[in-house]
PDB file of N, CA and C in Angstrom:
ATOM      1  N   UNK A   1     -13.555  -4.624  26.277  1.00  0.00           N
ATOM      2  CA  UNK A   1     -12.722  -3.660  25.644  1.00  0.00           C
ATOM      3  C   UNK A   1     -12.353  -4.101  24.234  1.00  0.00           C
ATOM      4  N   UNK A   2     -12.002  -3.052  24.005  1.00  0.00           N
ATOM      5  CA  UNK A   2     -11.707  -3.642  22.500  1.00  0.00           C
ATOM      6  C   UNK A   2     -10.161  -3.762  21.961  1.00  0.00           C
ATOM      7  N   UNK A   3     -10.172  -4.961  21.184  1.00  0.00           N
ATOM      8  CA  UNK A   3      -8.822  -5.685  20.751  1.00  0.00           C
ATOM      9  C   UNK A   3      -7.879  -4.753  19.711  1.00  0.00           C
ATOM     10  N   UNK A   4      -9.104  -4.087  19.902  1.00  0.00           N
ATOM     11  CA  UNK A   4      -8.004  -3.126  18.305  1.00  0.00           C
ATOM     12  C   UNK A   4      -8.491  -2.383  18.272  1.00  0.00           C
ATOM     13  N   UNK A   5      -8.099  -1.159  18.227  1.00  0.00           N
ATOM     14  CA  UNK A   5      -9.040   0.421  17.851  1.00  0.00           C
ATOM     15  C   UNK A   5      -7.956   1.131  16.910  1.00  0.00           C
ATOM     16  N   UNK A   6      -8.801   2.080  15.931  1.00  0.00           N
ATOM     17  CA  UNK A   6      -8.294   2.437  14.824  1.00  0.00           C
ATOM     18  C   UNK A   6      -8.615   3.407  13.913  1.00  0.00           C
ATOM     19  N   UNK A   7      -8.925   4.724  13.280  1.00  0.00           N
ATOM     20  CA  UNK A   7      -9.362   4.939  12.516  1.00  0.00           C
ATOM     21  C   UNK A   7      -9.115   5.049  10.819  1.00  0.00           C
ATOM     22  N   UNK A   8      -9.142   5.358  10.114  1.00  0.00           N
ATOM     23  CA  UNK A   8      -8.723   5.009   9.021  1.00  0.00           C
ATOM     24  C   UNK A   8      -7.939   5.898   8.491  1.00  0.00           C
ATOM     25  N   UNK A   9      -7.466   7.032   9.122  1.00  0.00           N
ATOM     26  CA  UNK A   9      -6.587   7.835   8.689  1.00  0.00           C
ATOM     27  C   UNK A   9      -5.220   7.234   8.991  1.00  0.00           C
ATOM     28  N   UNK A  10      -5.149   6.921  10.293  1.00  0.00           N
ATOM     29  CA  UNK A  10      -4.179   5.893  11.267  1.00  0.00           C
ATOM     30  C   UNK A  10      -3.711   4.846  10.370  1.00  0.00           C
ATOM     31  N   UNK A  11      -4.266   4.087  10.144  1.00  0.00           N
ATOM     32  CA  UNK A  11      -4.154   3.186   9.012  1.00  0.00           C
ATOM     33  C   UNK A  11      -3.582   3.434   7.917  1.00  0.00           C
ATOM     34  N   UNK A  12      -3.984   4.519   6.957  1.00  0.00           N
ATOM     35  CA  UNK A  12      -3.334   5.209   5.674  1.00  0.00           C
ATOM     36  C   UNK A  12      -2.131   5.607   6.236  1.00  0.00           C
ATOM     37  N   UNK A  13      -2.172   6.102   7.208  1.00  0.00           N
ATOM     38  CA  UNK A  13      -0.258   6.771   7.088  1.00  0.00           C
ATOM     39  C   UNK A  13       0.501   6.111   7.728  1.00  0.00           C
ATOM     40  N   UNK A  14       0.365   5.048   8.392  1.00  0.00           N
ATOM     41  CA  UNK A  14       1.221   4.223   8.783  1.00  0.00           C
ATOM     42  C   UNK A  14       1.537   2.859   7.808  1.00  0.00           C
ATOM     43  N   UNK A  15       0.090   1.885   7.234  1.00  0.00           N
ATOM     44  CA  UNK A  15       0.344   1.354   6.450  1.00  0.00           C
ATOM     45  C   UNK A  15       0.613   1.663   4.496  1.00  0.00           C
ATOM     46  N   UNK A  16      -0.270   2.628   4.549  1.00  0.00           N
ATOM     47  CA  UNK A  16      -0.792   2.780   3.057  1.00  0.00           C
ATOM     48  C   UNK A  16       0.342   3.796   2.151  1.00  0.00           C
ATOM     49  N   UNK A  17       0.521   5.246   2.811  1.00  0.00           N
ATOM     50  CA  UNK A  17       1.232   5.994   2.247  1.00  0.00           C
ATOM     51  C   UNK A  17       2.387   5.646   1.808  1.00  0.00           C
ATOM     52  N   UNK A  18       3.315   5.367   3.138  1.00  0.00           N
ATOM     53  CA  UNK A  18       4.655   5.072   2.696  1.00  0.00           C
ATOM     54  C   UNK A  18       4.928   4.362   1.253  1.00  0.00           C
ATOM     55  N   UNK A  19       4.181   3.132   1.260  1.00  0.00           N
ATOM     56  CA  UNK A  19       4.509   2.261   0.006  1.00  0.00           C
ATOM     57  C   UNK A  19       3.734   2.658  -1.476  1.00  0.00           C
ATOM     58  N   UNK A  20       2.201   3.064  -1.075  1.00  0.00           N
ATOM     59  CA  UNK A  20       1.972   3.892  -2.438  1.00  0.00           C
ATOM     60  C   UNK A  20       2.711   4.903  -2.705  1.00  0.00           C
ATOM     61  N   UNK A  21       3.665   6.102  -2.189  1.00  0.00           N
ATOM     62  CA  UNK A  21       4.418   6.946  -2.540  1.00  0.00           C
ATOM     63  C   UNK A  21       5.403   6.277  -3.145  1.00  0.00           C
ATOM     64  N   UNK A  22       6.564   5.747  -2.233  1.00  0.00           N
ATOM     65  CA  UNK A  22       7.799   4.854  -3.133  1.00  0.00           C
ATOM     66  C   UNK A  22       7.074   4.644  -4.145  1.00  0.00           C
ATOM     67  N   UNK A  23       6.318   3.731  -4.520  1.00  0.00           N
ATOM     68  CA  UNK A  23       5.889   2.908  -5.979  1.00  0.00           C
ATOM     69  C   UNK A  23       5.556   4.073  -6.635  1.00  0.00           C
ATOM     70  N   UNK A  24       5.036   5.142  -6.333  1.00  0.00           N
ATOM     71  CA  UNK A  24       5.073   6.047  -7.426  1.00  0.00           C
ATOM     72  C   UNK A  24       5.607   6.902  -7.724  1.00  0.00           C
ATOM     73  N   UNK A  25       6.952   6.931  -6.503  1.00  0.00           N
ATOM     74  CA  UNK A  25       8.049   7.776  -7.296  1.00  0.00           C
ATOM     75  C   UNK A  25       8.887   6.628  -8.130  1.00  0.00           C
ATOM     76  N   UNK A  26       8.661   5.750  -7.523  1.00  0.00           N
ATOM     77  CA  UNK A  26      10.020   4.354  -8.606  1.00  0.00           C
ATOM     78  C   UNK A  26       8.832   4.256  -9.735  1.00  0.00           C
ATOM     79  N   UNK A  27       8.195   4.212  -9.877  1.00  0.00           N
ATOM     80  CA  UNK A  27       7.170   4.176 -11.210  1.00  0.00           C
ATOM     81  C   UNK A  27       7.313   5.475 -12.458  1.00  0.00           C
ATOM     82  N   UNK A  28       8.028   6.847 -11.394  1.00  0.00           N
ATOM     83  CA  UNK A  28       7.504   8.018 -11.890  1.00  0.00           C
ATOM     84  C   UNK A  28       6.462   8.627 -12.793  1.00  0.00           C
ATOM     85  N   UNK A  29       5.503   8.120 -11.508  1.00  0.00           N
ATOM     86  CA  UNK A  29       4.320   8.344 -12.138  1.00  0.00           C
ATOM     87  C   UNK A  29       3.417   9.899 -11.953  1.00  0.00           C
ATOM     88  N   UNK A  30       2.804  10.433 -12.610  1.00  0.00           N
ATOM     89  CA  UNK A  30       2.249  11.424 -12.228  1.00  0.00           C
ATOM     90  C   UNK A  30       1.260  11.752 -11.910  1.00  0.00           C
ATOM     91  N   UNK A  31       0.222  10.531 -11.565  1.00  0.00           N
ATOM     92  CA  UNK A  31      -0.952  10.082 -10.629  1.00  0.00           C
ATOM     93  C   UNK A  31      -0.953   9.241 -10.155  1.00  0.00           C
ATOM     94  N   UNK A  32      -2.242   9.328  -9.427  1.00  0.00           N
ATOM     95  CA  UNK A  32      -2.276   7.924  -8.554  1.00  0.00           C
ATOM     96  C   UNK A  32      -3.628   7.533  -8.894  1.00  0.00           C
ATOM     97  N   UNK A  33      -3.881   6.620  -9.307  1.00  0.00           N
ATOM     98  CA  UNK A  33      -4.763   6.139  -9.652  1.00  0.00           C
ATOM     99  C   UNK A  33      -6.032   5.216  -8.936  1.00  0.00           C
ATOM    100  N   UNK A  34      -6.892   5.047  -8.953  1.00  0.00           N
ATOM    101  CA  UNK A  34      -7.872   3.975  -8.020  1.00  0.00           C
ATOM    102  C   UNK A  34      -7.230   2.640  -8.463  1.00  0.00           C
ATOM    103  N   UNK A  35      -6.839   2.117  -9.630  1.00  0.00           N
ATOM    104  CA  UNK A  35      -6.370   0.507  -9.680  1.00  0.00           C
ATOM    105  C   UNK A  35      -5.046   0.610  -9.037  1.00  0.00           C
ATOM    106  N   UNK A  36      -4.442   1.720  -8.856  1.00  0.00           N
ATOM    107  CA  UNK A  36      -2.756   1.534  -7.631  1.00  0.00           C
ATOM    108  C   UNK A  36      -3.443   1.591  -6.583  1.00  0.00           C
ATOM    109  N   UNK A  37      -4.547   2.546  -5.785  1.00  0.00           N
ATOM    110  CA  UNK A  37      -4.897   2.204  -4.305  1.00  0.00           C
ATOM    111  C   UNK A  37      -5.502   1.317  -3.871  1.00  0.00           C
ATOM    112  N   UNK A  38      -6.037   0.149  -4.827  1.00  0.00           N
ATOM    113  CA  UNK A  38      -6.989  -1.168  -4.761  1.00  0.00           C
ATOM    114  C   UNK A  38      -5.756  -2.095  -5.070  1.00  0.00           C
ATOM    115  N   UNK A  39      -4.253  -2.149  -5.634  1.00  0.00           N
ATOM    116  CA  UNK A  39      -3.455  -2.416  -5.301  1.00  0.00           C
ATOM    117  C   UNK A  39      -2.582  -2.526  -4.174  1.00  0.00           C
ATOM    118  N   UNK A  40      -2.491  -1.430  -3.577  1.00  0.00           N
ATOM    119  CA  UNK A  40      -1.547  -1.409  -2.449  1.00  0.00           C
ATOM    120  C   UNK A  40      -3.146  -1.580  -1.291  1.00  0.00           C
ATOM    121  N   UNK A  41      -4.319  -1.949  -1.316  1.00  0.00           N
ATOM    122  CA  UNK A  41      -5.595  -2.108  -0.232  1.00  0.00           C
ATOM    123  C   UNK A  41      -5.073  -3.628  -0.498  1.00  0.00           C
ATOM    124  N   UNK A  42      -5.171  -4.455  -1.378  1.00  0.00           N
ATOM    125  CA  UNK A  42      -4.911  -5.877  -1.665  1.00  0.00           C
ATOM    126  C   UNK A  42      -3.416  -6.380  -1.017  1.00  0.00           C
ATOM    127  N   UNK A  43      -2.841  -5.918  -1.555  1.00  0.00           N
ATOM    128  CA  UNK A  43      -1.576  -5.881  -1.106  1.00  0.00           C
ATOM    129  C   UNK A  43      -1.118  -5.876   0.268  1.00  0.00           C
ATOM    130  N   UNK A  44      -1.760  -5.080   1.604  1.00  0.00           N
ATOM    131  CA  UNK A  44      -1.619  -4.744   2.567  1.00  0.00           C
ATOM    132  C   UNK A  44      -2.875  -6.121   3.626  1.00  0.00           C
ATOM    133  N   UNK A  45      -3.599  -6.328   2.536  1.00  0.00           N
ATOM    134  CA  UNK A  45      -4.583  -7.561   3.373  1.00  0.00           C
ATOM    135  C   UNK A  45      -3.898  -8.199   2.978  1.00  0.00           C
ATOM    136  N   UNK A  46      -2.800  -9.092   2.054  1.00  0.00           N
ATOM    137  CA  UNK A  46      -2.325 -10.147   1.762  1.00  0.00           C
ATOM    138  C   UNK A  46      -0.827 -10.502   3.025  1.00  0.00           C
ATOM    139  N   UNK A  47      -0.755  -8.919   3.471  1.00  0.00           N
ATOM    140  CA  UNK A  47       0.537  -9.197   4.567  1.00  0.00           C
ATOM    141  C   UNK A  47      -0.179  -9.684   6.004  1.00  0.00           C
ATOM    142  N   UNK A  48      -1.550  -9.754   6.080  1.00  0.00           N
ATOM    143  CA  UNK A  48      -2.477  -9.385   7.582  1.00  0.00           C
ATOM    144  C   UNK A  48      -2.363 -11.128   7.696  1.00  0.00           C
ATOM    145  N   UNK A  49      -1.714 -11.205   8.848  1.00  0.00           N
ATOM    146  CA  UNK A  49      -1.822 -12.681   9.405  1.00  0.00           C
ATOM    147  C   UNK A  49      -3.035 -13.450   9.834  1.00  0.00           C
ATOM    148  N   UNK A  50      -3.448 -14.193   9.447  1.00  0.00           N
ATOM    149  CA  UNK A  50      -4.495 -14.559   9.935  1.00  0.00           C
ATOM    150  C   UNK A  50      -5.042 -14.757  11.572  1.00  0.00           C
ATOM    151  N   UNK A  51      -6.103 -13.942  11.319  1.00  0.00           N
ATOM    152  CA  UNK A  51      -6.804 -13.213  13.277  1.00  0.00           C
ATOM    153  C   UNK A  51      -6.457 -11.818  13.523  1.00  0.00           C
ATOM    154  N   UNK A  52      -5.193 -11.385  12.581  1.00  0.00           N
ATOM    155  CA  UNK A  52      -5.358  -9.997  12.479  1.00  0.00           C
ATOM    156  C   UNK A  52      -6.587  -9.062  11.640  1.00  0.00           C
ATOM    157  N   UNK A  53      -6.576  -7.772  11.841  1.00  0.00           N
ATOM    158  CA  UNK A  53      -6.802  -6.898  11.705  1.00  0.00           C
ATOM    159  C   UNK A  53      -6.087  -6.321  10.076  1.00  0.00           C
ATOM    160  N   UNK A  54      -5.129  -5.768  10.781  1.00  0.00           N
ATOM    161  CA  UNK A  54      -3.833  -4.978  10.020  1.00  0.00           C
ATOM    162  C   UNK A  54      -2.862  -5.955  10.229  1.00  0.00           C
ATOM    163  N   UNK A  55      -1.467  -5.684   9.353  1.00  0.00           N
ATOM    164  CA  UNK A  55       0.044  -6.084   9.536  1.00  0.00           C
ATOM    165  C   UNK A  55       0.264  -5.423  10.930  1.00  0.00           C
ATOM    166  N   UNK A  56       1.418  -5.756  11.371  1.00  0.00           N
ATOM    167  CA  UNK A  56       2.314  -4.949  11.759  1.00  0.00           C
ATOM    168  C   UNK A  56       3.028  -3.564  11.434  1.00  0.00           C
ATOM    169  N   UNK A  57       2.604  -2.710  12.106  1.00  0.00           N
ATOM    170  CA  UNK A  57       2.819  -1.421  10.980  1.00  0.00           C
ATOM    171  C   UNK A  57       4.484  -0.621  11.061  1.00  0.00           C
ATOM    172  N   UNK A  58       5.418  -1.423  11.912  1.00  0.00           N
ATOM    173  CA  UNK A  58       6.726  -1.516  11.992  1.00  0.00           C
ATOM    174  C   UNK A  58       7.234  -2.593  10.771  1.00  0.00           C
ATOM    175  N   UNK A  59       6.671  -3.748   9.977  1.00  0.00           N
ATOM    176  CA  UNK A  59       6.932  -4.621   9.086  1.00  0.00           C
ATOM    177  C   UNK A  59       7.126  -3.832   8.112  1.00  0.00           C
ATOM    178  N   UNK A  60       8.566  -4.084   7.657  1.00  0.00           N
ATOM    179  CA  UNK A  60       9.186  -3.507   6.316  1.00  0.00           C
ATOM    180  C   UNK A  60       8.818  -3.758   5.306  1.00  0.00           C
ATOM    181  N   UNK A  61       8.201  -5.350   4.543  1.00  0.00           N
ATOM    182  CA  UNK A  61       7.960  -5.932   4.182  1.00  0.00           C
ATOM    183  C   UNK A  61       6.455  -5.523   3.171  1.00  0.00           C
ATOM    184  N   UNK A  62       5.438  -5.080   4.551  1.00  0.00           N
ATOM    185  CA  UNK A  62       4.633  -4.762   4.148  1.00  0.00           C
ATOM    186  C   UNK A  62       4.625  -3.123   3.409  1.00  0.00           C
ATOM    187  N   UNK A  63       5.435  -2.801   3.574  1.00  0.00           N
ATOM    188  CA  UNK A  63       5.780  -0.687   2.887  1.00  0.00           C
ATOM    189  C   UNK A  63       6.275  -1.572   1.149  1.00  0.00           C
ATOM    190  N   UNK A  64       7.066  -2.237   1.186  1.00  0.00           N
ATOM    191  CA  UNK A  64       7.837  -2.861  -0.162  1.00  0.00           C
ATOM    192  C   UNK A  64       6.852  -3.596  -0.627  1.00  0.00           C
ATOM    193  N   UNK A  65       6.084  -4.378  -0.756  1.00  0.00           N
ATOM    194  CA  UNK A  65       5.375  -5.201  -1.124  1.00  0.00           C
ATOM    195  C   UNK A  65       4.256  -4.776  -1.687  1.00  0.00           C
ATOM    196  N   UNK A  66       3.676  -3.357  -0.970  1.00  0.00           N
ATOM    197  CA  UNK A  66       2.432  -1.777  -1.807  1.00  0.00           C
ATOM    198  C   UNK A  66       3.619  -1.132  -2.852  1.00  0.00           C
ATOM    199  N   UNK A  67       4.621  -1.138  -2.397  1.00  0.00           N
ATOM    200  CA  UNK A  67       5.324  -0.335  -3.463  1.00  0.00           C
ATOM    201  C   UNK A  67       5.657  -1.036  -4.611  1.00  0.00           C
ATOM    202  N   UNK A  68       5.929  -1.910  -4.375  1.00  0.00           N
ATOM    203  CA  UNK A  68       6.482  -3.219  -5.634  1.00  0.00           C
ATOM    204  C   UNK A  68       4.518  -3.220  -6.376  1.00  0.00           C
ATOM    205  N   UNK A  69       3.710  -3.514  -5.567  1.00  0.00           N
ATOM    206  CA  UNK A  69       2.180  -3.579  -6.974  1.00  0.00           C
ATOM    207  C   UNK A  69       1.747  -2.228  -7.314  1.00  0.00           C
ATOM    208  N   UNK A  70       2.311  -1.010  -6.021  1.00  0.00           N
ATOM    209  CA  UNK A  70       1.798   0.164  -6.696  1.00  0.00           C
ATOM    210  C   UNK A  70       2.347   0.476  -7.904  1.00  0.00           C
ATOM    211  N   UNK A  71       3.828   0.448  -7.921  1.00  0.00           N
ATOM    212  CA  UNK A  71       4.741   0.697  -9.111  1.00  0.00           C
ATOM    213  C   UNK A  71       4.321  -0.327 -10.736  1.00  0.00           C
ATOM    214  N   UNK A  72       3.883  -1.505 -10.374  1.00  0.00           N
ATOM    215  CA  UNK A  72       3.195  -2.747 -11.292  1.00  0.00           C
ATOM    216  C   UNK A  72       1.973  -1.948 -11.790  1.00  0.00           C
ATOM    217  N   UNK A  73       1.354  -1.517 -11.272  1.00  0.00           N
ATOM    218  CA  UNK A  73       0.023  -1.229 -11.328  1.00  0.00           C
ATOM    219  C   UNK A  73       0.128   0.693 -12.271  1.00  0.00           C
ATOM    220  N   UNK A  74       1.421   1.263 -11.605  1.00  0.00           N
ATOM    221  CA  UNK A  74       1.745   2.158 -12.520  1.00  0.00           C
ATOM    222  C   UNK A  74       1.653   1.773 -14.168  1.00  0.00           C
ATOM    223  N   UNK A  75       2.704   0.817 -13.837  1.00  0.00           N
ATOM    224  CA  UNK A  75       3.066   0.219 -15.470  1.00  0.00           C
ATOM    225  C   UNK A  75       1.833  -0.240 -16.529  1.00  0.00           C
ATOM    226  N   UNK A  76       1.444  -1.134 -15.754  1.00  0.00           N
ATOM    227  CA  UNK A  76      -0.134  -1.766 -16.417  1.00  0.00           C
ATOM    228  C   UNK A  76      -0.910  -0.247 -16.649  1.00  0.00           C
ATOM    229  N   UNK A  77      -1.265   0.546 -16.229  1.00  0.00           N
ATOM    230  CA  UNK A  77      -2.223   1.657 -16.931  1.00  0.00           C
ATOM    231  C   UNK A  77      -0.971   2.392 -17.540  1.00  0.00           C
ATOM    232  N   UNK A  78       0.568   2.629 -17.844  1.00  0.00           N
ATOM    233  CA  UNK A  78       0.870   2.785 -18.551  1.00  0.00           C
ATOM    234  C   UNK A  78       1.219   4.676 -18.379  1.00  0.00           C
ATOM    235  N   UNK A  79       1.476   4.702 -17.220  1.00  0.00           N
ATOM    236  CA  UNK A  79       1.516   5.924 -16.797  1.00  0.00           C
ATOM    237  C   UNK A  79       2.798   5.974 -16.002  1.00  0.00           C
ATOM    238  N   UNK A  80       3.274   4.837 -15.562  1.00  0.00           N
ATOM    239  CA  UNK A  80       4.410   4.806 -15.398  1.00  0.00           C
ATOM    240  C   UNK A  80       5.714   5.814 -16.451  1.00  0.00           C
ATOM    241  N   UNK A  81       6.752   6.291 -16.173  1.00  0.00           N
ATOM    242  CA  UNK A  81       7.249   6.930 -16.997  1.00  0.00           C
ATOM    243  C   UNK A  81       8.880   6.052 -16.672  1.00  0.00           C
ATOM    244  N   UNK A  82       9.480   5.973 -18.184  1.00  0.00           N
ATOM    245  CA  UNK A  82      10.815   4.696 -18.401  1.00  0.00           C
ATOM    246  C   UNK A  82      12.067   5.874 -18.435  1.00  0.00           C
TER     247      UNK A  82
END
């Protein structure tokens, strides 16, 4: 059987959305860009414990931590709005 089953939509709205949204409303940004979703993709493997898969998709940590580089990643292309 298998240790983990998943598809990738599952994944986006439990891990991905929440924190790319925050970061781009605290960014107020008015896109979303491929270098914010290769941000918060990096971001979300850097919370994955090693032998995991995914985080924990109850971990707070990991929603703040996409939002904190999505919002960074706003700024750096400069689309962020002050």
């Amino acid at each position: 059987g298998a240790a983990y089953a998943a598809d990738g939509r599952s994944v986006n709205n439990v891990l991905g959305f929440p924190g790319i949204f925050r970061g781009v409303l605290n960014a107020r940004a008015n896109d979303v860009t491929h270098p914010m979703l290769v941000a918060a993709a990096e971001a979300i493997a850097s919370c994955t414990k090693p032998g995991d898969l995914v985080p924990h998709p109850l971990d707070r940590t990991v929603h703040e931590r996409v939002a904190a580089v999505v919002e960074q990643a706003a700024a750096a292309e400069k689309i962020a709005v002050k």
